[in-house]
PDB file of N, CA and C in Angstrom:
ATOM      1  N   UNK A   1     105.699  85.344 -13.166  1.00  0.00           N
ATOM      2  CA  UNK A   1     104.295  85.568 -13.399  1.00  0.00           C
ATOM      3  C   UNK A   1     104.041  87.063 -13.434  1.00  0.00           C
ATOM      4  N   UNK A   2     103.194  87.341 -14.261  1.00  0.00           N
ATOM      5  CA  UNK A   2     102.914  89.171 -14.473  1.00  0.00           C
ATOM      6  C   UNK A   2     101.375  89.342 -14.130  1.00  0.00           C
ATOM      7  N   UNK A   3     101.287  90.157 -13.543  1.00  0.00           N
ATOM      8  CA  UNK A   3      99.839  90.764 -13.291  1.00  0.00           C
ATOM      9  C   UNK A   3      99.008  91.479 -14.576  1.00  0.00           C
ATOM     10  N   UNK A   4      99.021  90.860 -15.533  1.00  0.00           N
ATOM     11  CA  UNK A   4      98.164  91.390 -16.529  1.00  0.00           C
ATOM     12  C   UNK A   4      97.153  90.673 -16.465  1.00  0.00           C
ATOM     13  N   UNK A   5      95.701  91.884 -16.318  1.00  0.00           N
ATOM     14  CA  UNK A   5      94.606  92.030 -15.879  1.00  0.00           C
ATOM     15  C   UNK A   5      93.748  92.039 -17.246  1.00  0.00           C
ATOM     16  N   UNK A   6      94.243  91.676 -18.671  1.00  0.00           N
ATOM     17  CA  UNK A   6      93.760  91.845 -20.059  1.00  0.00           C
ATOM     18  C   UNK A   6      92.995  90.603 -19.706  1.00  0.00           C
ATOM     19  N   UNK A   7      91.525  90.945 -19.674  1.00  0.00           N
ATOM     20  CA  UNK A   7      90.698  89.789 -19.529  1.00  0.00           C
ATOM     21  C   UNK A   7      90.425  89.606 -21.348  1.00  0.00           C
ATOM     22  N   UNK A   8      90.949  90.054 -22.231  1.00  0.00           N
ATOM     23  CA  UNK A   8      90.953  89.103 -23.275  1.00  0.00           C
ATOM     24  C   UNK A   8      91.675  88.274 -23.729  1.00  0.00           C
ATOM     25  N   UNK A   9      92.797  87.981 -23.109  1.00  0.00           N
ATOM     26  CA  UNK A   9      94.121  87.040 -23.080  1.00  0.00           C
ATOM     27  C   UNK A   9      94.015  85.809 -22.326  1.00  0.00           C
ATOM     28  N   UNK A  10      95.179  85.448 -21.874  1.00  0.00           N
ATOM     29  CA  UNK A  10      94.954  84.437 -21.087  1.00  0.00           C
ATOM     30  C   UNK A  10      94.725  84.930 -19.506  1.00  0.00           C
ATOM     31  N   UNK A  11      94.549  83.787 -18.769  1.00  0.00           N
ATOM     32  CA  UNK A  11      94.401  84.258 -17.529  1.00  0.00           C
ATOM     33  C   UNK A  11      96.121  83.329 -16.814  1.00  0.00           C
ATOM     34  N   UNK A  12      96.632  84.614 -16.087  1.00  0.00           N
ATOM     35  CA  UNK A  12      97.789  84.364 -14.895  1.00  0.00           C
ATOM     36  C   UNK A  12      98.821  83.770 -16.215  1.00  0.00           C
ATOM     37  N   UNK A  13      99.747  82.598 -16.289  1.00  0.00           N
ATOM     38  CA  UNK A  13     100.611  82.153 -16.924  1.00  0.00           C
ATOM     39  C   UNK A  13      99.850  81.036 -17.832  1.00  0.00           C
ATOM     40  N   UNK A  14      99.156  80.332 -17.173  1.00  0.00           N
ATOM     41  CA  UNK A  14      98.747  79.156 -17.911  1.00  0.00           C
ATOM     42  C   UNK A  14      98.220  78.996 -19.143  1.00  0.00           C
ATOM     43  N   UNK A  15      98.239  79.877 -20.008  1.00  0.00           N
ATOM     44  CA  UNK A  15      97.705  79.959 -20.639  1.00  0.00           C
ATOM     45  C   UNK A  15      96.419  79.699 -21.389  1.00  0.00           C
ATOM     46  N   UNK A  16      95.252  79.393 -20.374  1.00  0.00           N
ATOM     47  CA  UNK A  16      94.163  78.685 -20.677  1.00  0.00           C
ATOM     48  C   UNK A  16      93.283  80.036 -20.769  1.00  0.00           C
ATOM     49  N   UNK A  17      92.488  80.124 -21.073  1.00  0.00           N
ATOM     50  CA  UNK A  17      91.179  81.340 -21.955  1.00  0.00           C
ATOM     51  C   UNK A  17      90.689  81.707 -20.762  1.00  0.00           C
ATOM     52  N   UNK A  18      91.069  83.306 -20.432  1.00  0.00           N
ATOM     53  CA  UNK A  18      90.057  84.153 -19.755  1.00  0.00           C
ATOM     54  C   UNK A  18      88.572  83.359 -19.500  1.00  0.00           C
ATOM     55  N   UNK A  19      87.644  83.496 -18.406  1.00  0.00           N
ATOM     56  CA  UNK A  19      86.757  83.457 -18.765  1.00  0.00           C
ATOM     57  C   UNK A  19      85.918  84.196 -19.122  1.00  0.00           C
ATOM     58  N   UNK A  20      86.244  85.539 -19.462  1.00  0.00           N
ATOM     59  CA  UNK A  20      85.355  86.454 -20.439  1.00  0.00           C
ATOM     60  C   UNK A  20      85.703  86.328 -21.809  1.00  0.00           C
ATOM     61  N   UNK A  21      86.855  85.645 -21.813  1.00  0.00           N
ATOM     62  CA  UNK A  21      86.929  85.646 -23.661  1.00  0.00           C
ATOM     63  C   UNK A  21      86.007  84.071 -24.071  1.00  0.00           C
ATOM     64  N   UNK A  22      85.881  83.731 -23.559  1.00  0.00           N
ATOM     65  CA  UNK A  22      85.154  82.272 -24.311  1.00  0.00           C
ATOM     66  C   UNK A  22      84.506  81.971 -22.727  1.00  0.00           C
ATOM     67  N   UNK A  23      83.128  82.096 -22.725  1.00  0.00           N
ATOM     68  CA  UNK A  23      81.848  81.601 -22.026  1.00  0.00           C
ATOM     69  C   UNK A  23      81.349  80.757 -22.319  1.00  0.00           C
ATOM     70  N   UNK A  24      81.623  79.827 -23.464  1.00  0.00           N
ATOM     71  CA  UNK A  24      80.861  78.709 -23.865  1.00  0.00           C
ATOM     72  C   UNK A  24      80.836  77.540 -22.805  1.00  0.00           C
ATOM     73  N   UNK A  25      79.651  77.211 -22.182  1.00  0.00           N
ATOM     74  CA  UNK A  25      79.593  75.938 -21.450  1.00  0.00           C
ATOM     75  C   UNK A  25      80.232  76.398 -20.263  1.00  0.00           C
ATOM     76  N   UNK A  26      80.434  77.346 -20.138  1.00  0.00           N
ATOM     77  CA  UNK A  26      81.341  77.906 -18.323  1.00  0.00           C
ATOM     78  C   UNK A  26      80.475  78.885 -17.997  1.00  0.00           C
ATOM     79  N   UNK A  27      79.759  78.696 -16.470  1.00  0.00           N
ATOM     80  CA  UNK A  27      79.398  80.112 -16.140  1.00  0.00           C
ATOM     81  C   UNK A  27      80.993  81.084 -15.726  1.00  0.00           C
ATOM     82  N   UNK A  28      79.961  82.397 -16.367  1.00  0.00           N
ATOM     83  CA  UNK A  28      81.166  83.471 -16.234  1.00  0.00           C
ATOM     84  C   UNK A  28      81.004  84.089 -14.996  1.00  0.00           C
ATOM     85  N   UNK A  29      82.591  83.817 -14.030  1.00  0.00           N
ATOM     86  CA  UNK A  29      82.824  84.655 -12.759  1.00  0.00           C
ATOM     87  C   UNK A  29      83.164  85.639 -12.820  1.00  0.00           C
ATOM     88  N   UNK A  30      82.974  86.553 -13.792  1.00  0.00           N
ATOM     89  CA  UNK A  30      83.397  87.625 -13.858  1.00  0.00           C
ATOM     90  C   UNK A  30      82.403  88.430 -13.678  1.00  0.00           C
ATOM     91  N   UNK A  31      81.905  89.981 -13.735  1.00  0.00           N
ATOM     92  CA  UNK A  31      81.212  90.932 -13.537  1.00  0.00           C
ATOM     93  C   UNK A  31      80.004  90.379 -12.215  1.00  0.00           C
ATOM     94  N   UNK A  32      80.278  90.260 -11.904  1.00  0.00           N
ATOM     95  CA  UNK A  32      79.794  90.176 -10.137  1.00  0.00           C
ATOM     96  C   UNK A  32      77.871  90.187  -9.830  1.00  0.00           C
ATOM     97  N   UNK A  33      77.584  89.525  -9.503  1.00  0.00           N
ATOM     98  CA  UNK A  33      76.052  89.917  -9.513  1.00  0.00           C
ATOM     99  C   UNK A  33      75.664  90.509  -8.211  1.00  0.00           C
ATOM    100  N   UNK A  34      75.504  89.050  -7.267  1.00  0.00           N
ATOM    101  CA  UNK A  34      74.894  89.248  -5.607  1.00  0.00           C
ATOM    102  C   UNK A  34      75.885  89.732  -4.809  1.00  0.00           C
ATOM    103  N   UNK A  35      77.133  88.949  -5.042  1.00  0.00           N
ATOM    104  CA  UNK A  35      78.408  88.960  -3.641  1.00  0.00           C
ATOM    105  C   UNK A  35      79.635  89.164  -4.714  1.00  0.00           C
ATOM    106  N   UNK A  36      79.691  90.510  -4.971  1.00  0.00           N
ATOM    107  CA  UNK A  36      80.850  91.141  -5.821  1.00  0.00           C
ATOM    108  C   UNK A  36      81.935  90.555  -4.903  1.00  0.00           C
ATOM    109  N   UNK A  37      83.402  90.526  -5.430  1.00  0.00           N
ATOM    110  CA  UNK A  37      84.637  90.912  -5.214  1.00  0.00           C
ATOM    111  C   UNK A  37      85.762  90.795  -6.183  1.00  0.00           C
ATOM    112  N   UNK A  38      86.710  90.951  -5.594  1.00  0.00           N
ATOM    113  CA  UNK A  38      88.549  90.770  -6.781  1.00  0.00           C
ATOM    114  C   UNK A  38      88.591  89.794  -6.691  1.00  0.00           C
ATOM    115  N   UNK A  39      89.735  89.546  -7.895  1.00  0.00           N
ATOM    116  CA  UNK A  39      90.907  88.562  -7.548  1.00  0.00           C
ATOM    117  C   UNK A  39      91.958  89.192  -7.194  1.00  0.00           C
ATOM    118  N   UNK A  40      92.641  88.188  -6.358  1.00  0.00           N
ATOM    119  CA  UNK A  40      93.766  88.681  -5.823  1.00  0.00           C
ATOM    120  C   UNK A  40      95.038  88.483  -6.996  1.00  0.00           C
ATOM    121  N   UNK A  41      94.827  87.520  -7.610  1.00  0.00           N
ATOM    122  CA  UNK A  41      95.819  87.128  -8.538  1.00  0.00           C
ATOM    123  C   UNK A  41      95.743  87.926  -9.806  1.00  0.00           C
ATOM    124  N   UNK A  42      94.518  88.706 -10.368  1.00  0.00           N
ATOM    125  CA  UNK A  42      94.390  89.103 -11.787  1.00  0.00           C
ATOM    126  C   UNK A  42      93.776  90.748 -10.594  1.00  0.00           C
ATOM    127  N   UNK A  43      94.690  91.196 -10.335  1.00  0.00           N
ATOM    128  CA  UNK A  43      94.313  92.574  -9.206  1.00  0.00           C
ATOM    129  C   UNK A  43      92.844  93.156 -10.549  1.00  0.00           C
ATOM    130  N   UNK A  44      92.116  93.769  -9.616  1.00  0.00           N
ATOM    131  CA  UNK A  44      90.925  94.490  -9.755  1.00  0.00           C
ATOM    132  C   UNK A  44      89.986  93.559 -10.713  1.00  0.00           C
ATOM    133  N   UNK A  45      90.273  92.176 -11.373  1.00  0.00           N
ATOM    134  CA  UNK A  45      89.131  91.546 -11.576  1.00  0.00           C
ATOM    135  C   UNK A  45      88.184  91.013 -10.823  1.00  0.00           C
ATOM    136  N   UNK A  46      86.626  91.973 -10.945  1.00  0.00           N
ATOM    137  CA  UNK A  46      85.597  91.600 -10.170  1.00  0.00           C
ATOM    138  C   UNK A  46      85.337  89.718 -10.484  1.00  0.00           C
ATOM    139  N   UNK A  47      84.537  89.328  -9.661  1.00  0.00           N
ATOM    140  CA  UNK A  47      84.446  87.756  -9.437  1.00  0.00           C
ATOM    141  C   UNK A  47      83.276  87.965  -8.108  1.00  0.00           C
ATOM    142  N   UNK A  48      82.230  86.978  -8.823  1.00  0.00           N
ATOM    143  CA  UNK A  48      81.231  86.670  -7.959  1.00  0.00           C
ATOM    144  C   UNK A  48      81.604  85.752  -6.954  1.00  0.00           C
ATOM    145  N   UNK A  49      81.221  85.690  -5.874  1.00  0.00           N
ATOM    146  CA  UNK A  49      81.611  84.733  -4.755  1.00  0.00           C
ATOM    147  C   UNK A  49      80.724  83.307  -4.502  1.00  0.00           C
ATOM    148  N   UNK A  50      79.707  83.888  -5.057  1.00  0.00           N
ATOM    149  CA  UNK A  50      78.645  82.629  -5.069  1.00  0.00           C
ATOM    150  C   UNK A  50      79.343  81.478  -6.108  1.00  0.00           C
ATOM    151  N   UNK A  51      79.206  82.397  -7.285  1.00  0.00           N
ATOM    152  CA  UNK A  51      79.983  81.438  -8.591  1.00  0.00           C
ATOM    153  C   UNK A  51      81.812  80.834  -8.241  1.00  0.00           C
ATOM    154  N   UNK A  52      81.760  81.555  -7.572  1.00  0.00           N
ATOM    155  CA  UNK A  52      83.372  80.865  -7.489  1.00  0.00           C
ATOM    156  C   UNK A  52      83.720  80.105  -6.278  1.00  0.00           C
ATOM    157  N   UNK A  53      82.534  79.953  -5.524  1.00  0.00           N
ATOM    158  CA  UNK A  53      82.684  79.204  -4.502  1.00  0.00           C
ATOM    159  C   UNK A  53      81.937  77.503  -5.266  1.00  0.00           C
ATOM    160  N   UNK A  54      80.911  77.975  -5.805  1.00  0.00           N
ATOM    161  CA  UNK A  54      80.425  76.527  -6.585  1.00  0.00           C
ATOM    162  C   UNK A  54      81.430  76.005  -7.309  1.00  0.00           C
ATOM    163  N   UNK A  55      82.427  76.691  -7.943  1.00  0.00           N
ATOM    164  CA  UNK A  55      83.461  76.260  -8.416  1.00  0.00           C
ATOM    165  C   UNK A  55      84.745  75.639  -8.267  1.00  0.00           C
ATOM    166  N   UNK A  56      84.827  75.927  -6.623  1.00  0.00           N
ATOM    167  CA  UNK A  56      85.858  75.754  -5.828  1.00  0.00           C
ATOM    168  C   UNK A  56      86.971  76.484  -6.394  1.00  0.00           C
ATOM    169  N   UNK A  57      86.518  77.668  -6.721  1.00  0.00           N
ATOM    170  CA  UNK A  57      87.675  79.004  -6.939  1.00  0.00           C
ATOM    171  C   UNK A  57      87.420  79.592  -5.815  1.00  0.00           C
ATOM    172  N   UNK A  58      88.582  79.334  -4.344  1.00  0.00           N
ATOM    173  CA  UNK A  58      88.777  79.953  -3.236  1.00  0.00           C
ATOM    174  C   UNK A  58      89.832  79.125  -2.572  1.00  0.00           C
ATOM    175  N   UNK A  59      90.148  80.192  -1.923  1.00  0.00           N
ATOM    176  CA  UNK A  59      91.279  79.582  -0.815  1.00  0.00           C
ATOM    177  C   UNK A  59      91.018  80.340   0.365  1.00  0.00           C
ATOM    178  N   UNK A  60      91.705  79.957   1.811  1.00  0.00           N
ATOM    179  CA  UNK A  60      91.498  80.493   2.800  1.00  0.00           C
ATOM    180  C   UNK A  60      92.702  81.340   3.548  1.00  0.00           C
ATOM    181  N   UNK A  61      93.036  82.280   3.798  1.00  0.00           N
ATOM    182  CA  UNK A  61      94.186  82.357   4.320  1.00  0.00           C
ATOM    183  C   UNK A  61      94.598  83.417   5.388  1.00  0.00           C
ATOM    184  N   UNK A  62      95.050  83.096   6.291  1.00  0.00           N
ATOM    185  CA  UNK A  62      94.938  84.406   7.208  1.00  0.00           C
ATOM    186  C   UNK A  62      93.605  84.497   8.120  1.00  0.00           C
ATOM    187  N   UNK A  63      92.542  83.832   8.406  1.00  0.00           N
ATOM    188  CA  UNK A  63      91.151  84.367   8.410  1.00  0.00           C
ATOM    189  C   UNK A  63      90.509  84.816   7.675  1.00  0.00           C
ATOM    190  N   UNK A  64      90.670  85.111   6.311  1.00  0.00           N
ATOM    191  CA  UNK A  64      90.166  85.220   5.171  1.00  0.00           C
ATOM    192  C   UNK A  64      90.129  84.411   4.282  1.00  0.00           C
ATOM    193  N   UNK A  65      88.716  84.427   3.241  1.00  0.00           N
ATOM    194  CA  UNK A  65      88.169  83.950   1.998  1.00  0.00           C
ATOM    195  C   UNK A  65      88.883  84.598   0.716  1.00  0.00           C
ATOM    196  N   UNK A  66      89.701  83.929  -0.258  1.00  0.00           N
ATOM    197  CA  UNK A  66      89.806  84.804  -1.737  1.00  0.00           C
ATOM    198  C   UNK A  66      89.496  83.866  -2.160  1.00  0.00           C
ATOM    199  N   UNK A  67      88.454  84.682  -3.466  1.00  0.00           N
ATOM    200  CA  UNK A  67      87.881  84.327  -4.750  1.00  0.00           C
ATOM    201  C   UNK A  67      88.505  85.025  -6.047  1.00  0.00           C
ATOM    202  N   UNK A  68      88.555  83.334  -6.397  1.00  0.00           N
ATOM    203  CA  UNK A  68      89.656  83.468  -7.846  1.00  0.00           C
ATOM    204  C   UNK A  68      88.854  83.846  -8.803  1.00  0.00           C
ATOM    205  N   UNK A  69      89.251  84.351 -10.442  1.00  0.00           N
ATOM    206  CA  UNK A  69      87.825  84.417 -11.646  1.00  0.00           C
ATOM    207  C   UNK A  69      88.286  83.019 -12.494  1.00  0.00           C
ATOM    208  N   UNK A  70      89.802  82.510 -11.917  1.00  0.00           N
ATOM    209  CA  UNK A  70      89.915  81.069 -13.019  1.00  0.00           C
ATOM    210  C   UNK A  70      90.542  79.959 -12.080  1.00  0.00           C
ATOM    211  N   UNK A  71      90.616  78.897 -12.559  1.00  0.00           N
ATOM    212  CA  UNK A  71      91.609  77.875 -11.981  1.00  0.00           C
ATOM    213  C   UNK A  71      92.840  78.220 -11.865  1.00  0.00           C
ATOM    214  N   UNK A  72      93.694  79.198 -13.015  1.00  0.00           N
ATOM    215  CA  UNK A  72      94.700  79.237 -12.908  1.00  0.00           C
ATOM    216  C   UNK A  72      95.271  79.765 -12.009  1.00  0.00           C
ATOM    217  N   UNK A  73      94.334  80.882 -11.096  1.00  0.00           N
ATOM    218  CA  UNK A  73      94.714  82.043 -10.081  1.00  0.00           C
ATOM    219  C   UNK A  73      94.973  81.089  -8.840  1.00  0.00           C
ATOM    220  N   UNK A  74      94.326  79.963  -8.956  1.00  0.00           N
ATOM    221  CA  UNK A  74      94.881  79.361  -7.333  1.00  0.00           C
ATOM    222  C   UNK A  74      95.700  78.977  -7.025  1.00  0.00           C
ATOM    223  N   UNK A  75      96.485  78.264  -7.805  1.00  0.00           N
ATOM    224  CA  UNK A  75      98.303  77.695  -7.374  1.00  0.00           C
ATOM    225  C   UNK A  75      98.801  78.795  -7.493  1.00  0.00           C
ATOM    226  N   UNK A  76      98.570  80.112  -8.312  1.00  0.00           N
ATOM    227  CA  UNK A  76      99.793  81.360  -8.100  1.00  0.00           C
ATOM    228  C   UNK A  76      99.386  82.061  -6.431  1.00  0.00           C
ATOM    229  N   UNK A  77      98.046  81.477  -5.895  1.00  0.00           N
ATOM    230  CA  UNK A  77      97.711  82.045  -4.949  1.00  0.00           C
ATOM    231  C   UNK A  77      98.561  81.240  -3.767  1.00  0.00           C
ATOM    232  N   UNK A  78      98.513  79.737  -3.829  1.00  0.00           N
ATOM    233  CA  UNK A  78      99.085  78.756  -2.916  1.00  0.00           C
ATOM    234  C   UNK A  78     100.287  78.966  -3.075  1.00  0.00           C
ATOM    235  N   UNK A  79     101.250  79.761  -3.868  1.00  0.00           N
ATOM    236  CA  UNK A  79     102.874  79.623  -4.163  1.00  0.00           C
ATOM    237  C   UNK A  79     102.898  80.944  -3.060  1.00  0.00           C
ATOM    238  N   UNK A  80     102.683  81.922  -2.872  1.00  0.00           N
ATOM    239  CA  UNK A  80     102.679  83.030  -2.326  1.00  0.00           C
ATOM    240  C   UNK A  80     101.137  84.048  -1.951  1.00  0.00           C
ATOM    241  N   UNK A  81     100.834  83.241  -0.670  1.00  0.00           N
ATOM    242  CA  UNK A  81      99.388  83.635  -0.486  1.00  0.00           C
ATOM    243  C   UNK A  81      99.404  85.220   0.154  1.00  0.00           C
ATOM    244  N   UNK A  82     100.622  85.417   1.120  1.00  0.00           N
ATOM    245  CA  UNK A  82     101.214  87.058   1.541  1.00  0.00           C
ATOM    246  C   UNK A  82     101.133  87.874   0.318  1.00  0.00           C
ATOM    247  N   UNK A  83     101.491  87.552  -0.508  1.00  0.00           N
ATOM    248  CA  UNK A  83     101.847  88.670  -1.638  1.00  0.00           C
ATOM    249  C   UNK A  83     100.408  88.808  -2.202  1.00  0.00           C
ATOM    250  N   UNK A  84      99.774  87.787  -2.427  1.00  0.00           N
ATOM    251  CA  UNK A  84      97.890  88.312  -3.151  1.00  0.00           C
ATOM    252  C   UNK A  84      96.969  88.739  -2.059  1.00  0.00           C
ATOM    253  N   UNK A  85      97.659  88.130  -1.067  1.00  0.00           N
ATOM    254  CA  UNK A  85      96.331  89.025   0.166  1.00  0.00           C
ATOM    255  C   UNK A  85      96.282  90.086  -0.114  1.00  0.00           C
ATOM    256  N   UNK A  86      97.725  90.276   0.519  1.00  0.00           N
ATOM    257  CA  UNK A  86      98.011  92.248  -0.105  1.00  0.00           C
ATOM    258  C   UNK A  86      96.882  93.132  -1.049  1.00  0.00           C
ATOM    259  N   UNK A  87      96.666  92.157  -2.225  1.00  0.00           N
ATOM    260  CA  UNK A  87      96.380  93.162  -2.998  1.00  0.00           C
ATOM    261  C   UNK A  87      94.557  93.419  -2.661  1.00  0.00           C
ATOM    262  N   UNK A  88      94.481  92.776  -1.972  1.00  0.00           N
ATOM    263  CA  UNK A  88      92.998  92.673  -1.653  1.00  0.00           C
ATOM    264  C   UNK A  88      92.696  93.819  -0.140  1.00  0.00           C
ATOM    265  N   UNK A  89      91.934  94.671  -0.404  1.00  0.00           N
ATOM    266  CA  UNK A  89      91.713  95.751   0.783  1.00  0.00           C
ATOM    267  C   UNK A  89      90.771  95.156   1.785  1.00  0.00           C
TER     268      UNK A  89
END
């Protein structure tokens, strides 16, 4: 898996559509409104927390909350949750 952060590509491996490249019928978790943060999986993509919690884009780990911007970011998160904490300050 590669950390490319090209939110016009796909998102993580799966190849399923960014959600900034196609918004149709999906709210977009991306650009952050009330409760900014990253993903841990797509490093420095902002992701609203409100929206990605309605979504059940989150996991828990450590005593901490991460918010994903897609579905795909959560099993790369559950395969190795040490390595994406990390990237989160």
């Amino acid at each position: 898996m590669t950390e490319d952060t090209n939110a016009t590509g796909t998102c993580c491996s799966t190849g399923a559509p960014h959600p900034a490249a196609s918004a149709e019928g999906r709210p977009s978790l991306l650009h952050a409104t009330d409760e900014p943060t990253t993903c841990p999986v797509m490093v420095g993509t902002p992701v609203d927390r409100k929206a990605a919690e309605a979504a059940g884009l989150f996991r828990d780990h450590d005593g901490r909350r991460y918010h994903f911007c897609c579905a795909g970011c959560a099993p790369a998160f559950d395969a190795d949750p040490a390595r994406y904490a990390a990237h989160v300050a």
